[in-house]
N, C-alpha and C. Protein backbone atom coordinates (compact mmCIF):
# COMPACT_ATOMS: atom_id res chain seq x y z
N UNK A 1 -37.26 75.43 -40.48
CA UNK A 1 -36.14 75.14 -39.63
C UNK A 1 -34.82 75.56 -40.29
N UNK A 2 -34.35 75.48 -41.62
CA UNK A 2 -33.31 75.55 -41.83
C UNK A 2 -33.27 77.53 -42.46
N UNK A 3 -34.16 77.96 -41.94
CA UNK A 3 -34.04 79.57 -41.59
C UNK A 3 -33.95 79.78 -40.45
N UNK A 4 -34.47 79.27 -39.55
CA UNK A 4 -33.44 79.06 -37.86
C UNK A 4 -32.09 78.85 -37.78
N UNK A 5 -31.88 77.93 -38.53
CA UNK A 5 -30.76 77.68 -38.46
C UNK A 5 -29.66 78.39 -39.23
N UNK A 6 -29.60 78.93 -40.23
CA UNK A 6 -28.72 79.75 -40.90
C UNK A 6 -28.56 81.19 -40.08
N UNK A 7 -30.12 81.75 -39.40
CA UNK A 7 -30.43 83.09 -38.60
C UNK A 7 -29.58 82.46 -37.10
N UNK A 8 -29.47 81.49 -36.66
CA UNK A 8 -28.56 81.21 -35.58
C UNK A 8 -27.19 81.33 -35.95
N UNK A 9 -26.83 80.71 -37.22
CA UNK A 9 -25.14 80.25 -37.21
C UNK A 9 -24.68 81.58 -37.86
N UNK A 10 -25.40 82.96 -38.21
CA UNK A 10 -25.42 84.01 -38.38
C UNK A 10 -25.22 84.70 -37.18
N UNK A 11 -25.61 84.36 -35.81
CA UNK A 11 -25.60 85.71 -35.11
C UNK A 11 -24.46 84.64 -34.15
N UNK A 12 -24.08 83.64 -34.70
CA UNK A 12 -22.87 82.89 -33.61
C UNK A 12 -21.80 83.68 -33.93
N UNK A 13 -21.67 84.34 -35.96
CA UNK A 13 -20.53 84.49 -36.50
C UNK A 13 -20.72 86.05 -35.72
N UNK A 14 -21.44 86.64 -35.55
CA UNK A 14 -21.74 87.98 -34.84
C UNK A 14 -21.27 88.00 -33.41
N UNK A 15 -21.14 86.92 -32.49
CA UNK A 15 -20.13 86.79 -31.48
C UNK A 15 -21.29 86.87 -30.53
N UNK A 16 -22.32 86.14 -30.96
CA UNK A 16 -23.75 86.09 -30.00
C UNK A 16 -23.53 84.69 -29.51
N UNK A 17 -22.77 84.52 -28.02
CA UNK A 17 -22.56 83.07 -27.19
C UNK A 17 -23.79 82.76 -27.04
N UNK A 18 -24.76 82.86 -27.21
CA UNK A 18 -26.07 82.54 -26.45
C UNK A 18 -26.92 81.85 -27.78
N UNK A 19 -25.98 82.16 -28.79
CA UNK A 19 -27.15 81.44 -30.05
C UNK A 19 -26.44 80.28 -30.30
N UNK A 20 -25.47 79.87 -29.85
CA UNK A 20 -24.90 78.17 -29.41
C UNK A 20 -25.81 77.38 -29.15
N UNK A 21 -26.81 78.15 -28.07
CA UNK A 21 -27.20 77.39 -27.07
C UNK A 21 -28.66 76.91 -27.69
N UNK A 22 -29.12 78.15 -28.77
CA UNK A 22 -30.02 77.93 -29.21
C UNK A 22 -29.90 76.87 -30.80
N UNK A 23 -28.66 76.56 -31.37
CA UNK A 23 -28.33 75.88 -32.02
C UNK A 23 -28.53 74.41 -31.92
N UNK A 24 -27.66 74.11 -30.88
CA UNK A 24 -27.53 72.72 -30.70
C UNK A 24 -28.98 71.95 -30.68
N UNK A 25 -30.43 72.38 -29.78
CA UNK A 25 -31.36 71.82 -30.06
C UNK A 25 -32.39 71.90 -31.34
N UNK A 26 -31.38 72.32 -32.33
CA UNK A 26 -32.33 72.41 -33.96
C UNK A 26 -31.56 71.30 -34.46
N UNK A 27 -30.00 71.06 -34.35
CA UNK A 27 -29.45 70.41 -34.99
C UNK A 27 -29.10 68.94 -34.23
N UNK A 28 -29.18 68.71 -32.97
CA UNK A 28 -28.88 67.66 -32.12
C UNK A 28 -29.27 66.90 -32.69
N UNK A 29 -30.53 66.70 -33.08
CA UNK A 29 -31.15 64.96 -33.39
C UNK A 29 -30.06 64.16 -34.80
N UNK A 30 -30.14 65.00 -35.81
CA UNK A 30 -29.67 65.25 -36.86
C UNK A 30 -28.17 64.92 -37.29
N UNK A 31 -27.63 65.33 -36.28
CA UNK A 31 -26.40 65.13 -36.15
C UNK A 31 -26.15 63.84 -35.07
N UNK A 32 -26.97 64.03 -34.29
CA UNK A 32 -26.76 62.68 -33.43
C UNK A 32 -27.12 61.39 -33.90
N UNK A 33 -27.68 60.73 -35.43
CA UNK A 33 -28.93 59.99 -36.17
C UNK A 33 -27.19 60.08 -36.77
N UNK A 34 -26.67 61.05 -37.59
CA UNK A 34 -25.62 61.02 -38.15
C UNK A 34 -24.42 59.92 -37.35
N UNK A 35 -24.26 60.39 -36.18
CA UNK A 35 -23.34 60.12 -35.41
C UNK A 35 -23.59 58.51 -35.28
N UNK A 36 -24.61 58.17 -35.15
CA UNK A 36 -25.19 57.12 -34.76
C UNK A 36 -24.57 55.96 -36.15
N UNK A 37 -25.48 56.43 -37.31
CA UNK A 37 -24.89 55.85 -38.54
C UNK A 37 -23.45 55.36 -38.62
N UNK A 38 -22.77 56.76 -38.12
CA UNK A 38 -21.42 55.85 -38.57
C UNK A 38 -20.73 55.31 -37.67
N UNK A 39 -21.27 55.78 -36.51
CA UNK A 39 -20.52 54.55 -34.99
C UNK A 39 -20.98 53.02 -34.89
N UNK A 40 -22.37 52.89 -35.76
CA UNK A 40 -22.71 51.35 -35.91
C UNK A 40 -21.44 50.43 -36.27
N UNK A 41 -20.45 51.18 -37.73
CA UNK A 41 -19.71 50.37 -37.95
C UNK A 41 -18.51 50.67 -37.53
N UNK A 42 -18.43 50.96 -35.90
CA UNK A 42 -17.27 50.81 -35.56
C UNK A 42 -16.91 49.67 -34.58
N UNK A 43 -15.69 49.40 -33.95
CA UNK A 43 -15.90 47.92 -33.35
C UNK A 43 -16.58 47.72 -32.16
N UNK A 44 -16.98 46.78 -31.24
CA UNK A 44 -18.07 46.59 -30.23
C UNK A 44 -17.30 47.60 -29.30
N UNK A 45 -16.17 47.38 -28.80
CA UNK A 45 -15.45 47.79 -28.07
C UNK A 45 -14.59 49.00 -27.88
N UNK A 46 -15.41 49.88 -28.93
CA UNK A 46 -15.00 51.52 -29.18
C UNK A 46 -15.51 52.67 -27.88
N UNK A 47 -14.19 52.84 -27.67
CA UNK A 47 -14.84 54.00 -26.67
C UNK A 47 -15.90 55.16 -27.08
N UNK A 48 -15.31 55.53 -27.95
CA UNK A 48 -15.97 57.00 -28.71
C UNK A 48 -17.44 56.84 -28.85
N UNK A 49 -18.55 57.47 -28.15
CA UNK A 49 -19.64 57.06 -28.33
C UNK A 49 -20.35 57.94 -29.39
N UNK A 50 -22.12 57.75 -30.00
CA UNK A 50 -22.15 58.68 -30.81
C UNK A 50 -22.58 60.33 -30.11
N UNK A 51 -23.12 60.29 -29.19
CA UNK A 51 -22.86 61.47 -28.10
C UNK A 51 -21.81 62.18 -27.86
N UNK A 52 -20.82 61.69 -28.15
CA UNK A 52 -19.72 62.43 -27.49
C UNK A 52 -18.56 62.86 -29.14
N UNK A 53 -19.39 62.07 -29.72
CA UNK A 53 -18.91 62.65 -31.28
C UNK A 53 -19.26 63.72 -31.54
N UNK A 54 -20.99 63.50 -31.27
CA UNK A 54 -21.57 64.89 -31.45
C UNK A 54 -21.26 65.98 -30.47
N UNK A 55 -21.06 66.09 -29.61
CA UNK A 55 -20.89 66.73 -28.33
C UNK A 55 -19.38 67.55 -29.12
N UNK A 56 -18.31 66.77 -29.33
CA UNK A 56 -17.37 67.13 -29.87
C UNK A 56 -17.14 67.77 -31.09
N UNK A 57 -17.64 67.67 -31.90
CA UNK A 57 -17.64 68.04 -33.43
C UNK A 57 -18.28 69.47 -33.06
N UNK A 58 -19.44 69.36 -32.17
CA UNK A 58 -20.40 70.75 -31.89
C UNK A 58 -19.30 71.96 -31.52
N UNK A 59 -18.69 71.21 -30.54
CA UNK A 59 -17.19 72.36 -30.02
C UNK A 59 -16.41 72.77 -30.57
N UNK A 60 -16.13 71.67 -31.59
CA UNK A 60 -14.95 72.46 -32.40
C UNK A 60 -15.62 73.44 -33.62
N UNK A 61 -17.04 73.68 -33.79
CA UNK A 61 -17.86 74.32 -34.65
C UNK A 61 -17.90 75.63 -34.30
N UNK A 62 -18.44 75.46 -32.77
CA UNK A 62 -18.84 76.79 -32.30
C UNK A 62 -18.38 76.86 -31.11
N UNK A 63 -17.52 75.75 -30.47
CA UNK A 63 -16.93 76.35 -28.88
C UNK A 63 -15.76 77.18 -28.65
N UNK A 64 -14.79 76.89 -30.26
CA UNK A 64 -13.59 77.92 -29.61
C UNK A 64 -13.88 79.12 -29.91
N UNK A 65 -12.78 80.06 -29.60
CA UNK A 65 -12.67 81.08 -29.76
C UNK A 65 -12.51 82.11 -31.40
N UNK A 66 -12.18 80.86 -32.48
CA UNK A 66 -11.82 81.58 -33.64
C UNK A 66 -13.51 80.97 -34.17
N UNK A 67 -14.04 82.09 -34.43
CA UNK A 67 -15.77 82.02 -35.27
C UNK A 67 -15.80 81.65 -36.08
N UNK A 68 -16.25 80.83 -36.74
CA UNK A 68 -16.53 80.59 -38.20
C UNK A 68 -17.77 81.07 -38.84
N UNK A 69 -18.04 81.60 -39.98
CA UNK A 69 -18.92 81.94 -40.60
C UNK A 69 -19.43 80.76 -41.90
N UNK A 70 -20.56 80.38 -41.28
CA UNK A 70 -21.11 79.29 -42.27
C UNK A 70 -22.40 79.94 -42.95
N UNK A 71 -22.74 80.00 -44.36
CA UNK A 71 -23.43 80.55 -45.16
C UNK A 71 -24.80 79.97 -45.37
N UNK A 72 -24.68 79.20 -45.11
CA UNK A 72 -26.65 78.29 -44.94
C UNK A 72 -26.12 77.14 -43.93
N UNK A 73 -27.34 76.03 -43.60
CA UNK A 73 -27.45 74.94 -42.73
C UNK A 73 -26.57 74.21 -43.24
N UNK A 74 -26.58 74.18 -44.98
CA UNK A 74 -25.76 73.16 -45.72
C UNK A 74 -24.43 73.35 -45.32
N UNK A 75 -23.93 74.27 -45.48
CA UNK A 75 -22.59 74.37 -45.05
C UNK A 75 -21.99 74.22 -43.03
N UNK A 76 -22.96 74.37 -43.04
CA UNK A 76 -22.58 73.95 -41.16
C UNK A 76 -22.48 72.19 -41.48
N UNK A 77 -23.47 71.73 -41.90
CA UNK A 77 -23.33 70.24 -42.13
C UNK A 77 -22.22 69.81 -42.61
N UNK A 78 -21.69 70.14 -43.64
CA UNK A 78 -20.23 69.91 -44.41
C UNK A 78 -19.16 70.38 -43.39
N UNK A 79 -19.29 71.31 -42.60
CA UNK A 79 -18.32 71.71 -41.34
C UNK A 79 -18.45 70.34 -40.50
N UNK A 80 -19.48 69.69 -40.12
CA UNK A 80 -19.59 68.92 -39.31
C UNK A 80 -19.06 67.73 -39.80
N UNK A 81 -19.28 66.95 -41.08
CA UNK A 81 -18.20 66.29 -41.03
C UNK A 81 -17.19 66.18 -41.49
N UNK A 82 -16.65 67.52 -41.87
CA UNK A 82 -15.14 67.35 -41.79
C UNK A 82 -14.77 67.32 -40.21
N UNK A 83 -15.66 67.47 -38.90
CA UNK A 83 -15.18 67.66 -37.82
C UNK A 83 -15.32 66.14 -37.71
N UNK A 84 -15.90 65.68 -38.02
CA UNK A 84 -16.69 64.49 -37.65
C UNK A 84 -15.11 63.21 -37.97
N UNK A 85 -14.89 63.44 -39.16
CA UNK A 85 -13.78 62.91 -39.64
C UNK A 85 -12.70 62.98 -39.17
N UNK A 86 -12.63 64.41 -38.60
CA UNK A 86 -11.14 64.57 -38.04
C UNK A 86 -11.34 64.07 -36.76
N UNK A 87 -12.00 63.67 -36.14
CA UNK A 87 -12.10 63.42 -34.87
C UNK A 87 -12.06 61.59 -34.89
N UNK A 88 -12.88 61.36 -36.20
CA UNK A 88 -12.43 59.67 -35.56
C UNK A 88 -11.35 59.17 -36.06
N UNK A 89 -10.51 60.27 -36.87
CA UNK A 89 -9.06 59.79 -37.64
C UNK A 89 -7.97 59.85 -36.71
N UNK A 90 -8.40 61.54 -35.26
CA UNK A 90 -7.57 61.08 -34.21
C UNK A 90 -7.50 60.07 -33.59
N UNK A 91 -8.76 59.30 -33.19
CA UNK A 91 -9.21 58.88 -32.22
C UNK A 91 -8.13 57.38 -33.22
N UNK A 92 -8.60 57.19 -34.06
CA UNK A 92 -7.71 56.01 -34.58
C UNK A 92 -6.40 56.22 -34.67
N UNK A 93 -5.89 57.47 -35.04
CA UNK A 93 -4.48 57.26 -34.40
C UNK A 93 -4.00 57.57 -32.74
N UNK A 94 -4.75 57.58 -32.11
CA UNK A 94 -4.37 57.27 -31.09
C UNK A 94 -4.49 56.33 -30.30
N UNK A 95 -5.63 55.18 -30.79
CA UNK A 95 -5.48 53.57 -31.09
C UNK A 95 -4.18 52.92 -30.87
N UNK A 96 -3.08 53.75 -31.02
CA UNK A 96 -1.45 53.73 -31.01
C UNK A 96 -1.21 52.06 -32.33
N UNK A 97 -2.73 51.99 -33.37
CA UNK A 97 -1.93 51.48 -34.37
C UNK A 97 -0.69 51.52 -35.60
N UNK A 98 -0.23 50.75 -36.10
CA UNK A 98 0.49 50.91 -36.95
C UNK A 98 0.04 51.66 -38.18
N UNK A 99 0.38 52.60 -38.52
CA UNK A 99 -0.08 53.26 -39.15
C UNK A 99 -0.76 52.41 -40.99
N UNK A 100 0.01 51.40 -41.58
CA UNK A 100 0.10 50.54 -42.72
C UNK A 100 0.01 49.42 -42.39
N UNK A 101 -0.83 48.32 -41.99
CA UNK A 101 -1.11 46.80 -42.08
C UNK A 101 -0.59 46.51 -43.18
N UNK A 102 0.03 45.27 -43.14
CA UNK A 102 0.22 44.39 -44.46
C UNK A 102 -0.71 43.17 -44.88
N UNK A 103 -1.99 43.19 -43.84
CA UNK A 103 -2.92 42.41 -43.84
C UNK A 103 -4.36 42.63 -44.60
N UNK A 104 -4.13 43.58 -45.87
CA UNK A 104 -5.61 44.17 -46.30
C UNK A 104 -6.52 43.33 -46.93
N UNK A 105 -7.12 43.37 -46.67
CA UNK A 105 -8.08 42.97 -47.66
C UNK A 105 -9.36 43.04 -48.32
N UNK A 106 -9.00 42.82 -49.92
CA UNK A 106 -9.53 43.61 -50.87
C UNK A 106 -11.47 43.22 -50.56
N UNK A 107 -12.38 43.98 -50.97
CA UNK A 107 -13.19 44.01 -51.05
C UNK A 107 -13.97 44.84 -51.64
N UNK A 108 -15.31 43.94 -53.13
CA UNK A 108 -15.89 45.22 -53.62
C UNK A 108 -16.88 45.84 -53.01
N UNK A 109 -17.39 47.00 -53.82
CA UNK A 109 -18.22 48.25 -52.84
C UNK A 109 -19.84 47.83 -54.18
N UNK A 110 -21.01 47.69 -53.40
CA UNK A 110 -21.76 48.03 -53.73
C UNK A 110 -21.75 49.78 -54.36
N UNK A 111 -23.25 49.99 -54.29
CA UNK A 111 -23.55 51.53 -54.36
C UNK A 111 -24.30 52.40 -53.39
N UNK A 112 -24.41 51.52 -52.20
CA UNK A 112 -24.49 52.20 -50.94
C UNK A 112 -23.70 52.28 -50.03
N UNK A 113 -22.43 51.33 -50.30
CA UNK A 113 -21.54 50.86 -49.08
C UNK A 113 -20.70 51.97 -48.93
N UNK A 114 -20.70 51.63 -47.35
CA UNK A 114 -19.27 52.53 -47.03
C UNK A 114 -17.79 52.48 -47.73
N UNK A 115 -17.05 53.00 -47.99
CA UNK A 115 -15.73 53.14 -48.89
C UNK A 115 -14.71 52.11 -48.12
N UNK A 116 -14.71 52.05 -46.52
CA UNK A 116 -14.17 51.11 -45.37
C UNK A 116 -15.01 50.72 -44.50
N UNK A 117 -14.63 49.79 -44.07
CA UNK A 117 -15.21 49.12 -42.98
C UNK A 117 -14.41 49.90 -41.82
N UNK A 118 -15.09 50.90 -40.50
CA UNK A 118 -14.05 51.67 -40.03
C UNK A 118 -13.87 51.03 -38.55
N UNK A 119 -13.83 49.44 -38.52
CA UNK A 119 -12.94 49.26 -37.36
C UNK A 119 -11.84 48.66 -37.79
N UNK A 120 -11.26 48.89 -39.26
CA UNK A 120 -10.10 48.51 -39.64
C UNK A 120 -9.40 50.21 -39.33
N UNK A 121 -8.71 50.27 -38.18
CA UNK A 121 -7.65 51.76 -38.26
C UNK A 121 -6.90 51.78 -39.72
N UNK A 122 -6.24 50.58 -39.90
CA UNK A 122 -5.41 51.14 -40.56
C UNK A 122 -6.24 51.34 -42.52
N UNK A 123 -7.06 50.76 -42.18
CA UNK A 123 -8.11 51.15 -43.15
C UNK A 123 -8.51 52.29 -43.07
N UNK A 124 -8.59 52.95 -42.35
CA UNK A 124 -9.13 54.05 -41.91
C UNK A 124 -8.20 55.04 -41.95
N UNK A 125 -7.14 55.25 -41.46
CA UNK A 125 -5.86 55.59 -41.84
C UNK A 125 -5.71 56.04 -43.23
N UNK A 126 -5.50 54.91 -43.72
CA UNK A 126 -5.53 54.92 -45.57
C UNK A 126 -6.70 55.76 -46.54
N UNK A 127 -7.56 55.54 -45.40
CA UNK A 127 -8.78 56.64 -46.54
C UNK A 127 -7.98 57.88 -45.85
N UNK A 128 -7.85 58.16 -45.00
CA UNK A 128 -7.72 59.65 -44.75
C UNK A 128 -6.23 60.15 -45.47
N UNK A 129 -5.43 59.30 -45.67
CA UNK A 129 -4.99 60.08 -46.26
C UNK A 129 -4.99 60.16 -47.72
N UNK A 130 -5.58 58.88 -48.64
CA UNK A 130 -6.51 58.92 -50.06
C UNK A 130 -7.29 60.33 -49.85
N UNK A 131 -8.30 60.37 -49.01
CA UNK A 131 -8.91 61.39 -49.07
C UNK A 131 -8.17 62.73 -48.95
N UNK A 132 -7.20 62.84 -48.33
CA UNK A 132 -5.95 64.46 -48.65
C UNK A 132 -5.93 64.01 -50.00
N UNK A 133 -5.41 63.53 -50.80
CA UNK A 133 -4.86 63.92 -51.64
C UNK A 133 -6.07 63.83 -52.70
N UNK A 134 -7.16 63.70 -52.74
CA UNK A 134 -8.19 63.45 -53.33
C UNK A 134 -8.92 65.25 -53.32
N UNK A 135 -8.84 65.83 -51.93
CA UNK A 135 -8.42 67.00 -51.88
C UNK A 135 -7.98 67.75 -52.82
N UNK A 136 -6.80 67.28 -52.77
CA UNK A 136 -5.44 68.34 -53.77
C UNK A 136 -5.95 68.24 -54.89
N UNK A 137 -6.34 67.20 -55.68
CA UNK A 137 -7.12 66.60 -56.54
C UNK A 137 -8.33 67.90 -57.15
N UNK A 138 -9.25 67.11 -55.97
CA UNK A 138 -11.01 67.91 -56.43
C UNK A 138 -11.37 68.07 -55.00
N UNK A 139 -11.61 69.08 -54.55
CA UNK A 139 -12.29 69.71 -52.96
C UNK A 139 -13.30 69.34 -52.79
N UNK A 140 -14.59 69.24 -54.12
CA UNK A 140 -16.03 69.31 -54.21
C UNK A 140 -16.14 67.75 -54.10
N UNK A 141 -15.45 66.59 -54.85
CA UNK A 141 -15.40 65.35 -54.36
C UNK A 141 -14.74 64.65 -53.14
N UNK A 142 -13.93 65.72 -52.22
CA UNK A 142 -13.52 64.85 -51.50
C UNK A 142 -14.06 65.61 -50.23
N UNK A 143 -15.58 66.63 -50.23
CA UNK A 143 -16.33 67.06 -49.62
C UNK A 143 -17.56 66.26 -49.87
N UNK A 144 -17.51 65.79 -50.65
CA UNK A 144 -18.93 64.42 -51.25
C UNK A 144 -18.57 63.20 -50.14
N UNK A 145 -17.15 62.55 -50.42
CA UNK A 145 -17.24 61.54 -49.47
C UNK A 145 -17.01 61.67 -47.88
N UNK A 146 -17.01 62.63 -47.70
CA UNK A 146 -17.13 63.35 -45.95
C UNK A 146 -18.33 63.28 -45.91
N UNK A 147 -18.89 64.17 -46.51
CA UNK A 147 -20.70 63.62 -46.12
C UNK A 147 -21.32 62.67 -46.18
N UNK A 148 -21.17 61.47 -47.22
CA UNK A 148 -21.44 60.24 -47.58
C UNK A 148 -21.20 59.33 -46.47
N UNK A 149 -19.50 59.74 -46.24
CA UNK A 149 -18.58 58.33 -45.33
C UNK A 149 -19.06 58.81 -44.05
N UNK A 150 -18.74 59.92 -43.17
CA UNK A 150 -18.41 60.04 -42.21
C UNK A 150 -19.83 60.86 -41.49
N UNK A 151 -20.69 60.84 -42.37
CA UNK A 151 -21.91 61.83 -41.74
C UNK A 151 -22.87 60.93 -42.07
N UNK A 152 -23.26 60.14 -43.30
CA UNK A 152 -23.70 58.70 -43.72
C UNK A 152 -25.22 59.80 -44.45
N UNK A 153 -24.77 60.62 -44.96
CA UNK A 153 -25.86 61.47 -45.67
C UNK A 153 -26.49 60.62 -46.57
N UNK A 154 -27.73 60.46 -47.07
CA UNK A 154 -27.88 59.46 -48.42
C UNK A 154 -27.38 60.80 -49.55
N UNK A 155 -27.70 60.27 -50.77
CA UNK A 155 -27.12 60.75 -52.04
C UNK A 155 -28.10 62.13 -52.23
N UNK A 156 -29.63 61.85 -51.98
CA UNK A 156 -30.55 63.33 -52.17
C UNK A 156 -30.25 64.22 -51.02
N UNK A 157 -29.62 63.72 -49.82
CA UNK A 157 -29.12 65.45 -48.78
C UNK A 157 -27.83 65.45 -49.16
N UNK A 158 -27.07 64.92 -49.76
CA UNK A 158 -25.68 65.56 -50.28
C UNK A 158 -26.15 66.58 -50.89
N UNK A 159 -27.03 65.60 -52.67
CA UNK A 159 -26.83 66.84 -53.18
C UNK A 159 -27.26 68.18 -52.88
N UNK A 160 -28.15 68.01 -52.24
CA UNK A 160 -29.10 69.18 -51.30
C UNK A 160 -27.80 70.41 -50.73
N UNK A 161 -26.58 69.51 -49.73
CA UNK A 161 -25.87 70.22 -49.56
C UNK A 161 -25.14 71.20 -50.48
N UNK A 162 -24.48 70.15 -51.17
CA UNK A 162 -23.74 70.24 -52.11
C UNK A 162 -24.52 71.44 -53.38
N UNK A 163 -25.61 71.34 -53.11
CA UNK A 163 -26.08 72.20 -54.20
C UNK A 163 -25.99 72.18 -55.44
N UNK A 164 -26.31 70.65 -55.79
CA UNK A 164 -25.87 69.91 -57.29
C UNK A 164 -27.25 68.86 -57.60
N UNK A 165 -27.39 68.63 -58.45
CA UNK A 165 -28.52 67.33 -58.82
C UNK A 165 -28.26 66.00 -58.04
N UNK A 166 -29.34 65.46 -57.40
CA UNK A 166 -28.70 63.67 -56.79
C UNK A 166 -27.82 63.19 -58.02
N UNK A 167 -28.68 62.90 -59.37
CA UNK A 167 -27.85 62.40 -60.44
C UNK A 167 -26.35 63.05 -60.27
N UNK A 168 -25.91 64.04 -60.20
CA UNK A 168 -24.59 64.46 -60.45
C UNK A 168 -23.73 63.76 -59.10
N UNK A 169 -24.75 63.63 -58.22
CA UNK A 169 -24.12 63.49 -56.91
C UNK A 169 -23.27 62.12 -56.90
N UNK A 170 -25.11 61.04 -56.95
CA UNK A 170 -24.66 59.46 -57.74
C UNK A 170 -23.36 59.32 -58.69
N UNK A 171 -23.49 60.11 -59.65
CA UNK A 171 -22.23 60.21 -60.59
C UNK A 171 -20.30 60.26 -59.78
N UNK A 172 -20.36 61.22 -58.91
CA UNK A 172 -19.55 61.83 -58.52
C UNK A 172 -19.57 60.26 -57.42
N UNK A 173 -20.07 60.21 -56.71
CA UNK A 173 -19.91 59.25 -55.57
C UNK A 173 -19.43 57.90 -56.29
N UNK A 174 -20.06 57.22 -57.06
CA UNK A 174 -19.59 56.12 -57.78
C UNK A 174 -17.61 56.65 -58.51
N UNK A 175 -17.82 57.81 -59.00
CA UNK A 175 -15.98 58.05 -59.42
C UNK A 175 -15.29 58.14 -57.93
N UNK A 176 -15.24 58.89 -57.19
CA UNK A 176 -15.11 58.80 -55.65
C UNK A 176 -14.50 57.79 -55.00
N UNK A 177 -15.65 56.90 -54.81
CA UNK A 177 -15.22 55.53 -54.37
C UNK A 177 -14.06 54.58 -54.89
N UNK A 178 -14.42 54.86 -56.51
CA UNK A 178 -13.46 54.32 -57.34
C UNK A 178 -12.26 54.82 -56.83
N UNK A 179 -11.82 56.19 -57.38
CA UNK A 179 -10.91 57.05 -57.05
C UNK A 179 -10.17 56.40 -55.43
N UNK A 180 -10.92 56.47 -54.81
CA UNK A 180 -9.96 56.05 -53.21
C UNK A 180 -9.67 54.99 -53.04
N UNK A 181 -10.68 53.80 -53.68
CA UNK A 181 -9.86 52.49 -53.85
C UNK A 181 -9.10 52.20 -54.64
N UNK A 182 -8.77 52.74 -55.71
CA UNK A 182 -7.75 52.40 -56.43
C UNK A 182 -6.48 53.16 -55.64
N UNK A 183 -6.68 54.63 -55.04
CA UNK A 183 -5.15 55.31 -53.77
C UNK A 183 -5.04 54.29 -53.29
N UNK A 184 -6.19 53.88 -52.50
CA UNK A 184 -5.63 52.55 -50.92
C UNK A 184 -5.37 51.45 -51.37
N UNK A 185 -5.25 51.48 -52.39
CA UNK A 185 -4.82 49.68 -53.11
C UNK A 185 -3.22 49.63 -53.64
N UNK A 186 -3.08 51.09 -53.78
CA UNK A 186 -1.53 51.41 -54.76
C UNK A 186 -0.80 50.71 -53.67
């Protein structure tokens, strides 16, 4: 499968509309299981469903007009949730919350937990922009917690993505976490 899939997102970058079509049912479940993961922890009363995450993230991959060229499956995945991310960071700012609560509160992280609880916006808020500058920082770690946070990858398909050892991955994810809670706490 994931030679289907690289031979599809190959002939999408070739300007073949028709291998969209053959895309979406290799990757749907996958991404929708994804979608699913991280809409559990959003609040009861969230519009955004995990269908329409996926539905969305898929479009901005391969529906507009500017192509992207993704180099294996792994890297379409890492496309997806940075789409994935940017889409529920709109969706929370358009929540029309305040961008900074003065109501936080602190809480520690196991070594599976999510970095936020994401029906706090302005929690949510705060990682995204920890995570820019975590960016500016290190790209390769603040492409770790996109897949982790917002795609809910375990630690052996990161590193898979990522193309690194789980151990390095584990490593990196435990500094990570650290790293953004100590931004969202400053």
């Amino acid at each position: 499968m994931n030679r289907d899939v690289t031979r599809i997102l190959s002939a999408i970058h070739e300007g073949d509309r028709h291998a969209a079509s053959e895309l979406l049912p290799l990757v749907y479940e996958e991404l929708r299981g994804l979608a699913s993961s991280k809409m559990n922890h959003e609040k009861s009363g969230h519009t955004l469903q995990p269908t329409a995450l996926v539905h969305e993230a898929f479009l901005r991959l391969v529906g507009g007009e500017d192509q992207q060229k993704w180099d294996s499956r792994g890297h379409f995945f890492a496309a997806a949730a940075e789409a994935m991310r940017r889409i529920l960071i709109d969706n929370a700012r358009r929540r029309g919350r305040n961008k900074r609560g003065g109501d936080y509160v602190r809480r520690e992280l196991d070594e599976d937990a999510a970095i936020v609880v994401a029906d706090d916006v302005d929690e949510l808020l705060a990682l995204d922009d920890a995570l820019t500058k975590l960016a500016i920082e290190d790209a390769d770690l603040a492409k770790l917690v996109e897949l982790r946070y917002f795609t809910g990858l375990t630690i052996d398909e990161t590193a898979e993505v990522q193309g690194v050892s789980p151990r390095t991955t584990k490593r990196n994810w435990a500094y990570a976490r650290a790293w953004l809670q100590r931004e969202m706490n400053k």
